[in-house]
C-alpha atoms as a PDB file:
ATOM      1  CA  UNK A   1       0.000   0.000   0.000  1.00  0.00           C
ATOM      2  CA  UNK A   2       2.976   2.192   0.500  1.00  0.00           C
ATOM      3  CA  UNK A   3       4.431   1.455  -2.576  1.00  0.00           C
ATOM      4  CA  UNK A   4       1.313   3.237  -4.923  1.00  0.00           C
ATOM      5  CA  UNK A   5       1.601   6.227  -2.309  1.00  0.00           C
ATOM      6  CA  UNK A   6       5.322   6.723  -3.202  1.00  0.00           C
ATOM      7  CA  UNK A   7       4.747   6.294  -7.066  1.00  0.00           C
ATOM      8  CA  UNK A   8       2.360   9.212  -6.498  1.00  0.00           C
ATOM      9  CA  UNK A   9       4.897  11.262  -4.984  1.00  0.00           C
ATOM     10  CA  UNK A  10       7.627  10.723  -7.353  1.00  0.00           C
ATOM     11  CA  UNK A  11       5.586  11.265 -10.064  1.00  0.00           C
ATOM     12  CA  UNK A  12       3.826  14.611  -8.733  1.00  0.00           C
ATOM     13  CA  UNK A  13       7.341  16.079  -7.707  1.00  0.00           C
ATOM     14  CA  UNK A  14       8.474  15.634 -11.506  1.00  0.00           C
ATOM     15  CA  UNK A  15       5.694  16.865 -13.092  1.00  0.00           C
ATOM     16  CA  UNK A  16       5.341  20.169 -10.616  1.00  0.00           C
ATOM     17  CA  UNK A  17       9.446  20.105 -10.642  1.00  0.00           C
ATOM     18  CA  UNK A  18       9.534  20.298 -14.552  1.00  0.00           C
ATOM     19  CA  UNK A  19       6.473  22.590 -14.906  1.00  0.00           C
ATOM     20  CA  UNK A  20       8.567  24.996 -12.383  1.00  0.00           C
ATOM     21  CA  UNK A  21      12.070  25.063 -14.092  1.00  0.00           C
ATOM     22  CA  UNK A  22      13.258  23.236 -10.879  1.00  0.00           C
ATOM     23  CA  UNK A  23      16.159  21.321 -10.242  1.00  0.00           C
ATOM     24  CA  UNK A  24      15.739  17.800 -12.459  1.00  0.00           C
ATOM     25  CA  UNK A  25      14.569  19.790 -15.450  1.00  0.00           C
ATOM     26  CA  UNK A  26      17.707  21.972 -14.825  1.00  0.00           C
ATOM     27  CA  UNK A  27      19.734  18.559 -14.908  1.00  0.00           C
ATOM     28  CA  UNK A  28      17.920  17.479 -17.980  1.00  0.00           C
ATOM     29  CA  UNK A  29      18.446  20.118 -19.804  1.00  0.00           C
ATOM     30  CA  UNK A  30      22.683  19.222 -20.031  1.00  0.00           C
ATOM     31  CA  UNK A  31      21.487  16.219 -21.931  1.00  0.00           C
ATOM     32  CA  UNK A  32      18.443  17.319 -23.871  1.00  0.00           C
ATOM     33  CA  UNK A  33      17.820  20.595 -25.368  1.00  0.00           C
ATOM     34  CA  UNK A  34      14.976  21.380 -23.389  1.00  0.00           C
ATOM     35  CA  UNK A  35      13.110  25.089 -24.324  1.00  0.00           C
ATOM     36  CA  UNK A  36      10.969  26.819 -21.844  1.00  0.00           C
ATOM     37  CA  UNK A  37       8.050  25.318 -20.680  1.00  0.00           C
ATOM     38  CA  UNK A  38       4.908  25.427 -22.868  1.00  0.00           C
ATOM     39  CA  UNK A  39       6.749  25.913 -26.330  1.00  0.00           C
ATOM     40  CA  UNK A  40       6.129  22.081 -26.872  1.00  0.00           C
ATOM     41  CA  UNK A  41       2.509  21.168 -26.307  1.00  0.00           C
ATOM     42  CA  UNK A  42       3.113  17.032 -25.966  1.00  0.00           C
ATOM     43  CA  UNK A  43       5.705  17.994 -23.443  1.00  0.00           C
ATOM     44  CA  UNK A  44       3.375  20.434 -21.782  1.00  0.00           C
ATOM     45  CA  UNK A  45       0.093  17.763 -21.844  1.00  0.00           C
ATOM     46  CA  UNK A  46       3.378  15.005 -20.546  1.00  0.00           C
ATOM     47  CA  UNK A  47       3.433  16.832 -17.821  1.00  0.00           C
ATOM     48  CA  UNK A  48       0.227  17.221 -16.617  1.00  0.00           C
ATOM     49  CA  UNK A  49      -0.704  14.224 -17.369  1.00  0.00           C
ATOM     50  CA  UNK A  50       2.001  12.804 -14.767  1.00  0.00           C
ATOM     51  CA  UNK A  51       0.662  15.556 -12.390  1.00  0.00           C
ATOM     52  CA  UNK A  52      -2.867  14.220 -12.491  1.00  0.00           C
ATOM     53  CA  UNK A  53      -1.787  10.716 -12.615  1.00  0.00           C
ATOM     54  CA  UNK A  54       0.284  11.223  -9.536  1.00  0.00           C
ATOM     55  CA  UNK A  55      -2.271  13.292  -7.466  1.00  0.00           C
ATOM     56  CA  UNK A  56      -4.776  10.382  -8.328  1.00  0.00           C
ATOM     57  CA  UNK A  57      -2.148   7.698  -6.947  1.00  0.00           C
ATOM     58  CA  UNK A  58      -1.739   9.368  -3.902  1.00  0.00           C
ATOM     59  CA  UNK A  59      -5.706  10.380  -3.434  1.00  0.00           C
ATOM     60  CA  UNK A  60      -6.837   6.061  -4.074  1.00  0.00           C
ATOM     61  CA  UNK A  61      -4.021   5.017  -1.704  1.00  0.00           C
ATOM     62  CA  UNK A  62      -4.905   6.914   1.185  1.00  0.00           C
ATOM     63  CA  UNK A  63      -8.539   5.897   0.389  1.00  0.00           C
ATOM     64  CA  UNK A  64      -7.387   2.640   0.681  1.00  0.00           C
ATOM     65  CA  UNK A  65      -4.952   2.964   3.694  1.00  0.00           C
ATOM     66  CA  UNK A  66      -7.936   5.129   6.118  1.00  0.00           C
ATOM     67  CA  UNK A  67     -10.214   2.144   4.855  1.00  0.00           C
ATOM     68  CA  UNK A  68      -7.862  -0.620   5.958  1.00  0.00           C
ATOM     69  CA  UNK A  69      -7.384   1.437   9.089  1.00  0.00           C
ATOM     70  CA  UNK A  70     -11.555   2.005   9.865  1.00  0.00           C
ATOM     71  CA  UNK A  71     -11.985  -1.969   9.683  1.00  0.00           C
ATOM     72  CA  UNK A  72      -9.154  -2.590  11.545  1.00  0.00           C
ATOM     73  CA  UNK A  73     -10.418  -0.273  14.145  1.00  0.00           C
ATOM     74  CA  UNK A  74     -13.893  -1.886  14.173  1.00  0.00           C
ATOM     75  CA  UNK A  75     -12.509  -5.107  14.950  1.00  0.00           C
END
């Protein structure tokens, strides 16, 4: 159950760190030639897509964790 949570994570703090100019797109940019953000539309819809996808991850595992915690509680 932890394991979803942390998937969420990672993939929220890329998609809000490369939407920001923060420090991994800052790294990625040495290998790719990366242009300001929303120049490229696919990598603009990339990221928000992993933003969404992240923020979803996180929202169905702590469903999932406060329901496993209710029944246990019940018990």
């Amino acid at each position: 159950m932890i394991r979803p949570f942390l998937f969420g994570v990672t993939l929220s703090y890329l998609a809000i760190d490369n939407i920001l100019n923060g420090p991994f797109r800052e790294f990625l940019s040495t290998y790719f030639d990366l242009k300001e953000f929303g120049t490229n539309s696919r990598e603009e819809y990339l990221y928000y897509l992993l933003l969404f996808l992240g923020i979803f991850q996180i929202i169905v595992s702590s469903k999932e964790f406060l329901k496993s915690y209710k029944s246990d509680e019940e018990e």
